[in-house]
N, C-alpha and C. Protein backbone atom coordinates (compact mmCIF):
# COMPACT_ATOMS: atom_id res chain seq x y z
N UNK A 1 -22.59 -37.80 74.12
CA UNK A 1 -21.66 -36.74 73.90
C UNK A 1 -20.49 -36.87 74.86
N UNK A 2 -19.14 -36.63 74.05
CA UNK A 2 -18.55 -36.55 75.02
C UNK A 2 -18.11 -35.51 75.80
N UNK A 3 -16.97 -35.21 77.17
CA UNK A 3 -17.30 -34.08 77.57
C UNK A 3 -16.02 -33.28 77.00
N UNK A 4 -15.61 -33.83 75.56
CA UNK A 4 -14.67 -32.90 75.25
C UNK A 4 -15.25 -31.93 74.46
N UNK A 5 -14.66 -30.57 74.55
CA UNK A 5 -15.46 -29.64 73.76
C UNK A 5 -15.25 -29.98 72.37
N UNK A 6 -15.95 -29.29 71.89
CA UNK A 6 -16.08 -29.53 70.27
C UNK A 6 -15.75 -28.37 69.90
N UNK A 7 -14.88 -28.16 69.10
CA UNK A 7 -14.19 -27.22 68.32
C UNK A 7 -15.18 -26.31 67.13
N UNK A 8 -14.66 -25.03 67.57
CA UNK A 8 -15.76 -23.92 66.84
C UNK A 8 -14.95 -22.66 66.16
N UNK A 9 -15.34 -22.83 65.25
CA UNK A 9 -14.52 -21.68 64.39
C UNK A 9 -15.43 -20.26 65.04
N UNK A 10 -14.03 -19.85 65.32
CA UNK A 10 -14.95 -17.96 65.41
C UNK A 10 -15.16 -17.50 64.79
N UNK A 11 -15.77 -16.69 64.71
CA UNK A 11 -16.65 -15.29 63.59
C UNK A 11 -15.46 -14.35 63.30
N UNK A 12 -15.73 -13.71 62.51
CA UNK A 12 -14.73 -12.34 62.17
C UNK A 12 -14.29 -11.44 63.20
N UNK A 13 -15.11 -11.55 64.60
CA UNK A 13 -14.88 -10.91 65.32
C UNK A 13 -14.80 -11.17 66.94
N UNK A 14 -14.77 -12.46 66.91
CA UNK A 14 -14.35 -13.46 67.60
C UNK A 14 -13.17 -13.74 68.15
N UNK A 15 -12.80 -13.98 69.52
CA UNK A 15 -11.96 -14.42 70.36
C UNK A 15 -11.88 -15.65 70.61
N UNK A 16 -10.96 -16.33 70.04
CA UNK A 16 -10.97 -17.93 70.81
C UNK A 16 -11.37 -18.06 72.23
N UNK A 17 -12.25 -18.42 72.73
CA UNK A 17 -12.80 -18.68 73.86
C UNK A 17 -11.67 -20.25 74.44
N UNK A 18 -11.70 -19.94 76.18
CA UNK A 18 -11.15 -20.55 76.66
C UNK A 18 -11.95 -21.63 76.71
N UNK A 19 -10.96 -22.66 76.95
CA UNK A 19 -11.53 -23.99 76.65
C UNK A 19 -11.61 -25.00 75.36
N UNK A 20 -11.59 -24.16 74.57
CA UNK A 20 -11.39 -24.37 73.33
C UNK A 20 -10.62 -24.51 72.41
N UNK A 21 -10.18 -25.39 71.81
CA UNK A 21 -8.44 -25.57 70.55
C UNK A 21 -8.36 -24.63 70.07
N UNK A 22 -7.16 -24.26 69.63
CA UNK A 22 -7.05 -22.43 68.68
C UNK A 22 -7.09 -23.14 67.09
N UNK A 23 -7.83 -22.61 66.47
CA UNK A 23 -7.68 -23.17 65.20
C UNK A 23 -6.15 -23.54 64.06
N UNK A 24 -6.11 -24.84 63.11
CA UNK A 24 -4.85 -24.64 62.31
C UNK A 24 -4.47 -23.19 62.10
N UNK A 25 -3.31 -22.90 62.05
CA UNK A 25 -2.90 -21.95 61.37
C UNK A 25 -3.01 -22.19 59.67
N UNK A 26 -3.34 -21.00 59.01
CA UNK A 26 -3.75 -21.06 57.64
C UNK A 26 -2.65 -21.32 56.59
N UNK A 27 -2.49 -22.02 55.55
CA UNK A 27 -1.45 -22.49 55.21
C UNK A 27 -1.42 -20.69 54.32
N UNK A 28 0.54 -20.68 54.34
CA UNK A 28 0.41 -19.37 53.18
C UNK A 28 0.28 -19.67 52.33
N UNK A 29 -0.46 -18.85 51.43
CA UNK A 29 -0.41 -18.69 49.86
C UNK A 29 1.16 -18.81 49.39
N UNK A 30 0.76 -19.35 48.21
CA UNK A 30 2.11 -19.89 47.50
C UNK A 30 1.68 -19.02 46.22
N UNK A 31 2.71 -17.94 45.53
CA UNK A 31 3.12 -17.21 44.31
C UNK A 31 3.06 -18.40 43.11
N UNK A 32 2.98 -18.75 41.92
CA UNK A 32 3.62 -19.86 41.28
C UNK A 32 4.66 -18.97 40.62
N UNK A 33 5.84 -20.36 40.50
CA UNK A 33 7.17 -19.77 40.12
C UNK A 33 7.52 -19.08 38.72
N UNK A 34 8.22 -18.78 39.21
CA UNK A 34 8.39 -17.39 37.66
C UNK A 34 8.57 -18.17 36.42
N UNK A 35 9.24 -19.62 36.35
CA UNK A 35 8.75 -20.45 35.31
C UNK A 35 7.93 -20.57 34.97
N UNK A 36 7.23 -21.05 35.28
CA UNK A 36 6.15 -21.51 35.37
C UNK A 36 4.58 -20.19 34.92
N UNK A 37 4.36 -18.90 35.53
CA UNK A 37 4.47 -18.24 34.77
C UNK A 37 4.85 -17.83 33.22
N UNK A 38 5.72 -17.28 33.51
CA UNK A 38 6.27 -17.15 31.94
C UNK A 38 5.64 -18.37 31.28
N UNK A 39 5.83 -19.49 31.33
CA UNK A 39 5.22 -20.60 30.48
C UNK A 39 4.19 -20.80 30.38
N UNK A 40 3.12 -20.34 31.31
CA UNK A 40 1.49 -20.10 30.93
C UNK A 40 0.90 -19.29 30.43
N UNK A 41 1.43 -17.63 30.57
CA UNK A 41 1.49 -16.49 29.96
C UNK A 41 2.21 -16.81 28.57
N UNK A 42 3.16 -17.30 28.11
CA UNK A 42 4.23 -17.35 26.73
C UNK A 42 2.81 -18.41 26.26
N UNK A 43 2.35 -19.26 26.86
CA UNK A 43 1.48 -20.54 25.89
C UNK A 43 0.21 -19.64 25.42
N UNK A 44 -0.52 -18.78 26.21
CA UNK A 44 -0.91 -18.03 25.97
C UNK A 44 -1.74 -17.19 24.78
N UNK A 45 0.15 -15.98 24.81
CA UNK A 45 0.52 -15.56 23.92
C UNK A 45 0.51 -16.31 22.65
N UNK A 46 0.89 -17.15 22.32
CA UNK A 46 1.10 -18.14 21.26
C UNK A 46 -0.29 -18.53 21.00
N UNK A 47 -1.22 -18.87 21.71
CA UNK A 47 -2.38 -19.58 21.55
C UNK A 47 -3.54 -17.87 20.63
N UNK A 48 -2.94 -17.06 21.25
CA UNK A 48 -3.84 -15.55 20.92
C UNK A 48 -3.08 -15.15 19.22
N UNK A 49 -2.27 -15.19 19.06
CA UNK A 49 -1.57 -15.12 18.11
C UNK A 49 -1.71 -16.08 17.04
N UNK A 50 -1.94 -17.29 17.49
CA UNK A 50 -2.01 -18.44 16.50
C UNK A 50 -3.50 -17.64 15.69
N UNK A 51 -4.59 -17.58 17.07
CA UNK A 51 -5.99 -17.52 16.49
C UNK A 51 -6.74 -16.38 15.81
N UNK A 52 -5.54 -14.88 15.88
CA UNK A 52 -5.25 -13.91 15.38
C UNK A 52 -4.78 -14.41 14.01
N UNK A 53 -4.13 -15.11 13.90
CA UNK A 53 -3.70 -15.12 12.21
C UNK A 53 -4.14 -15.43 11.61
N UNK A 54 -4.99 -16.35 12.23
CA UNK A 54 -6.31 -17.54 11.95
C UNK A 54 -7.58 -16.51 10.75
N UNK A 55 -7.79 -15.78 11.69
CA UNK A 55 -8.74 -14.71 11.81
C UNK A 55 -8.52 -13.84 10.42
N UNK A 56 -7.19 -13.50 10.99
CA UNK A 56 -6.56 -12.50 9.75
C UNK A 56 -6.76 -13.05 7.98
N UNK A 57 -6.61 -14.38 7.78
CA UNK A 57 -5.78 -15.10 7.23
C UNK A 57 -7.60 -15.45 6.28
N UNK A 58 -8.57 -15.66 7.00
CA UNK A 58 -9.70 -16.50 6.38
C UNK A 58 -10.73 -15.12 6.03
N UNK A 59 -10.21 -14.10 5.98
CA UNK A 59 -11.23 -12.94 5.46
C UNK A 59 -10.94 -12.65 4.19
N UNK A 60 -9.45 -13.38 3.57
CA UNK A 60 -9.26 -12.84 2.11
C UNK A 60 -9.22 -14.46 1.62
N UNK A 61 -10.12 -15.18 2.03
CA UNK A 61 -10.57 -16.55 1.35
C UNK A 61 -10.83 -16.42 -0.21
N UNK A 62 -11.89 -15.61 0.23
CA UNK A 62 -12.41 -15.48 -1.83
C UNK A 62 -11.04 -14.49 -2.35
N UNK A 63 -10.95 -13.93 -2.06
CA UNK A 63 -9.69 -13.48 -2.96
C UNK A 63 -8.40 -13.95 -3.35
N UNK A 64 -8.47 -15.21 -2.34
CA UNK A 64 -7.23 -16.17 -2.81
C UNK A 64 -7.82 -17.11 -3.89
N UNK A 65 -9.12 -17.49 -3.51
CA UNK A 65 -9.53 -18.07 -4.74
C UNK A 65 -9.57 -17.51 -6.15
N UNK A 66 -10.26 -16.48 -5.52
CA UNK A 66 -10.39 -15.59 -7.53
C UNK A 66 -9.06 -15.62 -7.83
N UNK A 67 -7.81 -15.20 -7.13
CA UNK A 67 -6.64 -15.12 -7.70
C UNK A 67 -6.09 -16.38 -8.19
N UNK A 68 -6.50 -17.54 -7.79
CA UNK A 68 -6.03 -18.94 -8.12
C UNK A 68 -6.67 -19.04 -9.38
N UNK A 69 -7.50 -18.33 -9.86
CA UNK A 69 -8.31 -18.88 -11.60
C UNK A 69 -9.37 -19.80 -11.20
N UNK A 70 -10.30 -19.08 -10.06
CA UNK A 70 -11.61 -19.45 -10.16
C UNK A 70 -12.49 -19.18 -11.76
N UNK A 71 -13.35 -19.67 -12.25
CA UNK A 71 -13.99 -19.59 -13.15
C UNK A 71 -15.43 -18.80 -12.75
N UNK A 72 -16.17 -17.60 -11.95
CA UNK A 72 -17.10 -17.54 -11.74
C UNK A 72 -17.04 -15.88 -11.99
N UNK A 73 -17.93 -15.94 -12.02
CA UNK A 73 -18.66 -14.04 -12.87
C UNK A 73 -17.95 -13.32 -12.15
N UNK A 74 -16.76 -12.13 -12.81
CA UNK A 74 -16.21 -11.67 -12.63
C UNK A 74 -16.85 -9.78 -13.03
N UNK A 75 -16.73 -9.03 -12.00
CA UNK A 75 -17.58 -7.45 -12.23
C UNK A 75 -17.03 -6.97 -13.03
N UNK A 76 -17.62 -6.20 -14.33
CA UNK A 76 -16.96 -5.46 -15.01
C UNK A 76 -16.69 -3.47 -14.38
N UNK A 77 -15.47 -3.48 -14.70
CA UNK A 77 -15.47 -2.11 -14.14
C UNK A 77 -15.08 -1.27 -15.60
N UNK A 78 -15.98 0.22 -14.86
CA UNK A 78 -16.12 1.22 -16.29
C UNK A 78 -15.46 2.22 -15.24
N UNK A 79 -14.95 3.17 -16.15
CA UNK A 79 -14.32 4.03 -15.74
C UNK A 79 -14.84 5.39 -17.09
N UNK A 80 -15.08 6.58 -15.92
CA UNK A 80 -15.91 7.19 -17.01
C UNK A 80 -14.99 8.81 -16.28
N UNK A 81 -15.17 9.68 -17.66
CA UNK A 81 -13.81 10.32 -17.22
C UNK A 81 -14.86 11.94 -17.48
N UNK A 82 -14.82 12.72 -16.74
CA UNK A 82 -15.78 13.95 -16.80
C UNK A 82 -14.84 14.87 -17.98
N UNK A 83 -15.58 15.83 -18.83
CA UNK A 83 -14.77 17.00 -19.07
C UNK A 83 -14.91 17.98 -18.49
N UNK A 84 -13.57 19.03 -19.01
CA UNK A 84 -13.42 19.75 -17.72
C UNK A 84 -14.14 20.79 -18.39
N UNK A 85 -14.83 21.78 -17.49
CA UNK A 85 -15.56 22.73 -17.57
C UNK A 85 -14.78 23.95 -18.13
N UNK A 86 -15.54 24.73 -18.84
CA UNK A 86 -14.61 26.25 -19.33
C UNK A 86 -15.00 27.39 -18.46
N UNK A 87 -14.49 28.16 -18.01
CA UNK A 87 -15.68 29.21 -16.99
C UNK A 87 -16.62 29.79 -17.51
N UNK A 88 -17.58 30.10 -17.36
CA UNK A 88 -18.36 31.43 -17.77
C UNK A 88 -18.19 32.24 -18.24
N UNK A 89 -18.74 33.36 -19.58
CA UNK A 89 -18.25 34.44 -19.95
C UNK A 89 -18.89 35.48 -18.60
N UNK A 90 -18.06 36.57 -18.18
CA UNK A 90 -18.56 37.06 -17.57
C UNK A 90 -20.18 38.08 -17.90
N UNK A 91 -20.99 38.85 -17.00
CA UNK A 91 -22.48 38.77 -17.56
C UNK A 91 -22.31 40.42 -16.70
N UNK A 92 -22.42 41.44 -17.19
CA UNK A 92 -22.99 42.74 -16.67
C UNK A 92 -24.08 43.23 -16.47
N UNK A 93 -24.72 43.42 -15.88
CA UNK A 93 -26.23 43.88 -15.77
C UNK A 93 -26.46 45.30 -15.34
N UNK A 94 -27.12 46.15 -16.33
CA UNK A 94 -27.36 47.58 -16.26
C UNK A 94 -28.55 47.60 -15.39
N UNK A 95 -28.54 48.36 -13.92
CA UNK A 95 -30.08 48.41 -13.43
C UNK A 95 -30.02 49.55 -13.89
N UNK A 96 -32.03 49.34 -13.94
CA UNK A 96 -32.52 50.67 -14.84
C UNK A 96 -33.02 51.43 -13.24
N UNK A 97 -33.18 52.82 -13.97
CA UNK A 97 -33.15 53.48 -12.14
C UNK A 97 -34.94 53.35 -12.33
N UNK A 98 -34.92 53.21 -10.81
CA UNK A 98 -36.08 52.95 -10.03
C UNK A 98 -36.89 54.16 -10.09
N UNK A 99 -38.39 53.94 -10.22
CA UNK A 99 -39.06 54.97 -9.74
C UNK A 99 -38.91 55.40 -8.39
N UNK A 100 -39.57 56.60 -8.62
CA UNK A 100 -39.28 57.20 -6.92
C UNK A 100 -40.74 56.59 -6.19
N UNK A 101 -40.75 56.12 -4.85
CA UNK A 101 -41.94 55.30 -4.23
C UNK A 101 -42.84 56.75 -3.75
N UNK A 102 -44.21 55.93 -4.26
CA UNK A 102 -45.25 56.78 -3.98
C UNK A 102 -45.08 57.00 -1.99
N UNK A 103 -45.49 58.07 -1.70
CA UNK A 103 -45.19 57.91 -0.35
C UNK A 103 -46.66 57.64 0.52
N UNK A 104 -46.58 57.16 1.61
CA UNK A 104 -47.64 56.28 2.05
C UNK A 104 -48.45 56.88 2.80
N UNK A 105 -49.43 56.74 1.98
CA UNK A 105 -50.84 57.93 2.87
C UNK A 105 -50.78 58.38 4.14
N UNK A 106 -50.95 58.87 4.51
CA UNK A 106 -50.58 58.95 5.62
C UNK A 106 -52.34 59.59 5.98
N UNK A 107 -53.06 59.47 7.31
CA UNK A 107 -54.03 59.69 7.68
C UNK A 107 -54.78 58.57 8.45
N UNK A 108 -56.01 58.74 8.51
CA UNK A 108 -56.94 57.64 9.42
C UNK A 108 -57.01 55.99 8.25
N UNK A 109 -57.09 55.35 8.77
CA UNK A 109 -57.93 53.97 7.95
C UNK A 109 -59.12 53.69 7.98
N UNK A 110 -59.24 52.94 6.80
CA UNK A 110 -60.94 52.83 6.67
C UNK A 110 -60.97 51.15 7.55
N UNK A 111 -59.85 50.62 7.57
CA UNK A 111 -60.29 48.77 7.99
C UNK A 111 -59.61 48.89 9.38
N UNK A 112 -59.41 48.53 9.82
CA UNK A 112 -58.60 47.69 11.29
C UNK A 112 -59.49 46.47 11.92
N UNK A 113 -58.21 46.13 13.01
CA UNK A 113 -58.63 44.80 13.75
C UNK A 113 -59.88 45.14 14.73
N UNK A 114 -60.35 43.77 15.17
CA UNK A 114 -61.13 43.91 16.14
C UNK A 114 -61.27 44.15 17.41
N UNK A 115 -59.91 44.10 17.70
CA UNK A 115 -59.51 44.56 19.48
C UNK A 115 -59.04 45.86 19.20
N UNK A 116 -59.45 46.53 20.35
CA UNK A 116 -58.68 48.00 20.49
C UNK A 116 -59.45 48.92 20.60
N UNK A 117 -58.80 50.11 20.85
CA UNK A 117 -59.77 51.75 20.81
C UNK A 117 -58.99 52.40 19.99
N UNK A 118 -60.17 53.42 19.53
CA UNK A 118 -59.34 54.10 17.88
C UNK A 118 -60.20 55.18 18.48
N UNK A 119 -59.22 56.56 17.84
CA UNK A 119 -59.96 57.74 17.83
C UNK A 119 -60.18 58.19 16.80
N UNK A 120 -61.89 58.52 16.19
CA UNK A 120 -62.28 58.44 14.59
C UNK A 120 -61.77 59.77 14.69
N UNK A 121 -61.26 59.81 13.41
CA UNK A 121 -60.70 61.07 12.93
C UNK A 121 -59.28 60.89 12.71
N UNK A 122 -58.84 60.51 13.51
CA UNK A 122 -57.08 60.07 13.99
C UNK A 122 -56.80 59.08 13.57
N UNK A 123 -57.07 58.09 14.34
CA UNK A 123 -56.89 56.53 14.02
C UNK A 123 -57.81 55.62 12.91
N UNK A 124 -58.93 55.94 12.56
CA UNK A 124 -59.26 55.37 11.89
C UNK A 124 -60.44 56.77 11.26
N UNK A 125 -61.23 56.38 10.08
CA UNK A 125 -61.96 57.48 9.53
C UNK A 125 -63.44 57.58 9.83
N UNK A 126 -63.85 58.56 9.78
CA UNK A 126 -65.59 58.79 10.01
C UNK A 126 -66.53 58.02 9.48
N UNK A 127 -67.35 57.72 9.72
CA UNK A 127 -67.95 56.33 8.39
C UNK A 127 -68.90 55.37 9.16
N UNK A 128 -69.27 54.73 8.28
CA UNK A 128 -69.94 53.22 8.84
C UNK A 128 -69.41 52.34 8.49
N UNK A 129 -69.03 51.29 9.35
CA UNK A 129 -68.36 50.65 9.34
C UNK A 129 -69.08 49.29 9.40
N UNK A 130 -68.61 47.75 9.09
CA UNK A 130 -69.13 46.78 9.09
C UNK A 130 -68.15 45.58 9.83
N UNK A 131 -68.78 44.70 10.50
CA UNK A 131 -67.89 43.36 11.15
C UNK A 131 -68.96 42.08 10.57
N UNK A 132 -68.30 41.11 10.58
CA UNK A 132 -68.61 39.77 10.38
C UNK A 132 -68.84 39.48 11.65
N UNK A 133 -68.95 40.12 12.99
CA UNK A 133 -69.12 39.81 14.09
C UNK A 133 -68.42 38.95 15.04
N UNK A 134 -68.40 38.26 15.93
CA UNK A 134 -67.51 37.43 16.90
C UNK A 134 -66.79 36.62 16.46
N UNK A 135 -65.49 36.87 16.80
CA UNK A 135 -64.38 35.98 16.47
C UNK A 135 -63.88 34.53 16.93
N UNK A 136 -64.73 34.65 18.27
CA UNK A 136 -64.49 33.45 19.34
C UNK A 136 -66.06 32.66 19.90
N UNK A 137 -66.82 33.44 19.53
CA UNK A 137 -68.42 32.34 19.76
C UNK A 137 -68.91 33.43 20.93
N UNK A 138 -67.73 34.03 21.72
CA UNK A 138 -68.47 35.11 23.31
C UNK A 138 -69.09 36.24 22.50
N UNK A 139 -69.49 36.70 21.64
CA UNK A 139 -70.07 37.68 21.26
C UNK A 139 -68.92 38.87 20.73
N UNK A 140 -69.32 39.92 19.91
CA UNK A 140 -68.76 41.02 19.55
C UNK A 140 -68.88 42.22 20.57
N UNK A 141 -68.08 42.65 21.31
CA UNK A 141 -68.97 43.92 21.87
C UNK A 141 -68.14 45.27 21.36
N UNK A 142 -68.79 46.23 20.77
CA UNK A 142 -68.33 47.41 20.71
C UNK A 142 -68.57 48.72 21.45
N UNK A 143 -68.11 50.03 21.55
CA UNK A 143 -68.99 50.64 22.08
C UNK A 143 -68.36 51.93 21.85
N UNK A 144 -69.59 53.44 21.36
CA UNK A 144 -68.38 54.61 20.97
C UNK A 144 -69.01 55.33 22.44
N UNK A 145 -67.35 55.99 22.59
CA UNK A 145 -67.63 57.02 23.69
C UNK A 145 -67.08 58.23 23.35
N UNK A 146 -67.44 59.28 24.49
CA UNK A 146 -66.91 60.35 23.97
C UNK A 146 -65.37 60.64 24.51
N UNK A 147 -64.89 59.75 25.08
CA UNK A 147 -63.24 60.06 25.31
C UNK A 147 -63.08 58.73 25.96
N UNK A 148 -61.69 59.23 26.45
CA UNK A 148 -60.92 57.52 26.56
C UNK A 148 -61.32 57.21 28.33
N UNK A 149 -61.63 57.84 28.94
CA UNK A 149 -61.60 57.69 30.62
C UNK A 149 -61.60 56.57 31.01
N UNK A 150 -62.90 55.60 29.92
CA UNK A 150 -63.54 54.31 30.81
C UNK A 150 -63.86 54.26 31.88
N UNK A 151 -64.50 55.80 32.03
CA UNK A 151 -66.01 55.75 32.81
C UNK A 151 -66.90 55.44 32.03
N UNK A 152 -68.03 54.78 32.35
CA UNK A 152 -69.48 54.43 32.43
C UNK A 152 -70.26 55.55 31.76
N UNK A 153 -70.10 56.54 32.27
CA UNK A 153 -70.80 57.47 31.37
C UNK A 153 -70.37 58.37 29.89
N UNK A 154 -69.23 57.55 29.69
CA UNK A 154 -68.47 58.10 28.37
C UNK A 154 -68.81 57.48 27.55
N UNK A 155 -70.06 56.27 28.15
CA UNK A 155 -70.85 55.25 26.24
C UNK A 155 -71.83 56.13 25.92
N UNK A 156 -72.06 56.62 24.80
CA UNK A 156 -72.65 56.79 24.08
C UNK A 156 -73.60 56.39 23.22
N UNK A 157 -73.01 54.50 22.87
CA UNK A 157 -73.87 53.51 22.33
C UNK A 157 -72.57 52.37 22.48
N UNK A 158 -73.24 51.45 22.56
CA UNK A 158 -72.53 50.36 22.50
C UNK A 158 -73.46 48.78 22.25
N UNK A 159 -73.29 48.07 22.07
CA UNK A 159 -73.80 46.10 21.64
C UNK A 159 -72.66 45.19 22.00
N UNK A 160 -73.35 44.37 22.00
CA UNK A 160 -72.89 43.07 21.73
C UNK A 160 -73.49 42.02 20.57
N UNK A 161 -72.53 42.03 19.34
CA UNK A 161 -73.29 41.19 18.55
C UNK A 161 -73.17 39.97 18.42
N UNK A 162 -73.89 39.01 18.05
CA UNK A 162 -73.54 37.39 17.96
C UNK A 162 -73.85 36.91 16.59
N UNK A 163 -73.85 37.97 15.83
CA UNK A 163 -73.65 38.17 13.97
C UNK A 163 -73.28 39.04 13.76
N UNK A 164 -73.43 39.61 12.62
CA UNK A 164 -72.59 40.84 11.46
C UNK A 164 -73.45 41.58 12.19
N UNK A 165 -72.58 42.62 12.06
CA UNK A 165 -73.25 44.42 12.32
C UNK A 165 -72.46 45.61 11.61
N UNK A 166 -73.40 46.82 12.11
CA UNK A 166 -72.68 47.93 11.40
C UNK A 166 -73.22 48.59 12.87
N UNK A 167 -72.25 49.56 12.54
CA UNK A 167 -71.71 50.98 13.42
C UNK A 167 -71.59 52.26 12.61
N UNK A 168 -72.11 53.77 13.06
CA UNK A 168 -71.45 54.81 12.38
C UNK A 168 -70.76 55.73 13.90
N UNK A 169 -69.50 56.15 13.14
CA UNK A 169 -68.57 56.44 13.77
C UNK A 169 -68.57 58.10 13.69
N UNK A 170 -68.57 59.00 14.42
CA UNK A 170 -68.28 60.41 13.97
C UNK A 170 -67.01 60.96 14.28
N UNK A 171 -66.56 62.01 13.77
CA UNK A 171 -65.12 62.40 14.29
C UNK A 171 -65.24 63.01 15.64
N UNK A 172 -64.24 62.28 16.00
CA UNK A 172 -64.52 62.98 17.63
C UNK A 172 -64.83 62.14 18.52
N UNK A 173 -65.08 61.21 18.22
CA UNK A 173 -65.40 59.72 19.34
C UNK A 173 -64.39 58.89 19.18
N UNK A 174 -64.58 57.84 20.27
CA UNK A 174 -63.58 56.82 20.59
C UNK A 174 -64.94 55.56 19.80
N UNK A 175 -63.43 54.64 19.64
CA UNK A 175 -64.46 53.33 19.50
C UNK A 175 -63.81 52.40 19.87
N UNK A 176 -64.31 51.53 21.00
CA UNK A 176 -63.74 50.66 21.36
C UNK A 176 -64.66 49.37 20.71
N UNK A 177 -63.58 48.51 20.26
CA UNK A 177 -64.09 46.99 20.16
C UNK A 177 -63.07 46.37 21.19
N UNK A 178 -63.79 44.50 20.66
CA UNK A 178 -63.23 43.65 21.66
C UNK A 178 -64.11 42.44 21.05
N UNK A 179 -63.25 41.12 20.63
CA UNK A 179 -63.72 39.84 20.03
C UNK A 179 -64.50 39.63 19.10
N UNK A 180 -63.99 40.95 18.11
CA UNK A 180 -65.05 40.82 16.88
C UNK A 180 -63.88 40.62 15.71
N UNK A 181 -64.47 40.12 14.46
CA UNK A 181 -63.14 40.06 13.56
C UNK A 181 -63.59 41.71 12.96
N UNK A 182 -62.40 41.99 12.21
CA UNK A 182 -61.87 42.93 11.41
C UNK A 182 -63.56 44.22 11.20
N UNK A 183 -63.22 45.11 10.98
CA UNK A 183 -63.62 46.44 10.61
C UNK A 183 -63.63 47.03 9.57
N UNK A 184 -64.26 47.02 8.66
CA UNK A 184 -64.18 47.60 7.29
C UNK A 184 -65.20 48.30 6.96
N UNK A 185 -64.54 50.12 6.57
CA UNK A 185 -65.94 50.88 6.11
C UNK A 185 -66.66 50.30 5.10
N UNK A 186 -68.12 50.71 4.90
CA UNK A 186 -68.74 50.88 3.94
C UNK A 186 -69.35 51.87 3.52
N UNK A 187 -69.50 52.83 4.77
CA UNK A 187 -69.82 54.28 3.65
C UNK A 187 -69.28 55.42 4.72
């Protein structure tokens, strides 16, 4: 080795260290001349344009042919022409008058759902009543009391069925169900 230093490019953030050659200066960038330009841009242009017409020019191929007196199966066109419609005679319609609607019982029911509390007499009617029993597989439970409190000592009778049952209801009691289907008297 010899003991001349050997030349080291600095980093981006680098100081030429003493001892050391300062590097060439970087040659400037050179613009190319506005001729020269224009003449690569204009060849270009010309070259985009040529291959544009190109383009343009080979999509109506078959139609220059058919127009030259090609000989090959030519589509027949129909032309089909609608008639024109006349309007409607106009149409009057006499409504006949309506009966007057029976008006809707009004009182207790003999059927209802299976959830809920009813007060016989009020809400639903005196009777025996029948269920197809549990709606969901947990059993039917019903139970009549003598008022709504939901205390414990207001059952009177109550089950749980896991089939059909019957119930009689008197006026004056509550009846609560819960997960049974539908309620329908039978006597």
């Amino acid at each position: 080795m010899s003991d001349t230093p050997q030349y080291q490019y600095p980093g981006p953030y680098h100081q030429p260290q003493p001892g050391f050659p300062t590097p060439p200066p970087a040659s400037p960038t050179r613009k190319p001349s506005r001729k020269k330009a224009l003449l690569t841009h204009g060849a270009v242009a010309c070259v985009a344009l040529l291959i544009g017409t190109g383009i343009g020019s080979s999509g109506n191929a078959d139609a220059d042919t058919k127009a030259a007196g090609s000989t090959g199966p030519q589509p027949k066109v129909t032309v089909t022409e609608t008639a024109k419609a006349h309007p409607a005679p106009t149409v009057t319609k006499t409504a006949k008058p309506k009966a007057p609607k029976k008006k809707a019982e009004t009182g207790p029911a003999d059927s209802f759902s299976g959830d809920g509390e009813y007060l016989v007499g009020e809400d639903i009617k005196a009777g025996t009543y029948k269920s197809a029993g549990s709606d969901d597989g947990f059993g039917c439970y019903w139970a009549r009391l003598k008022n709504a409190s939901g205390e414990f000592d207001a059952i009177i009778a109550n089950d749980n069925l896991q089939g059909p049952g019957r119930v009689t209801l008197n006026k004056g009691e509550y009846f609560k169900t819960q997960r049974c289907q539908d309620w329908k008297r039978v006597g």
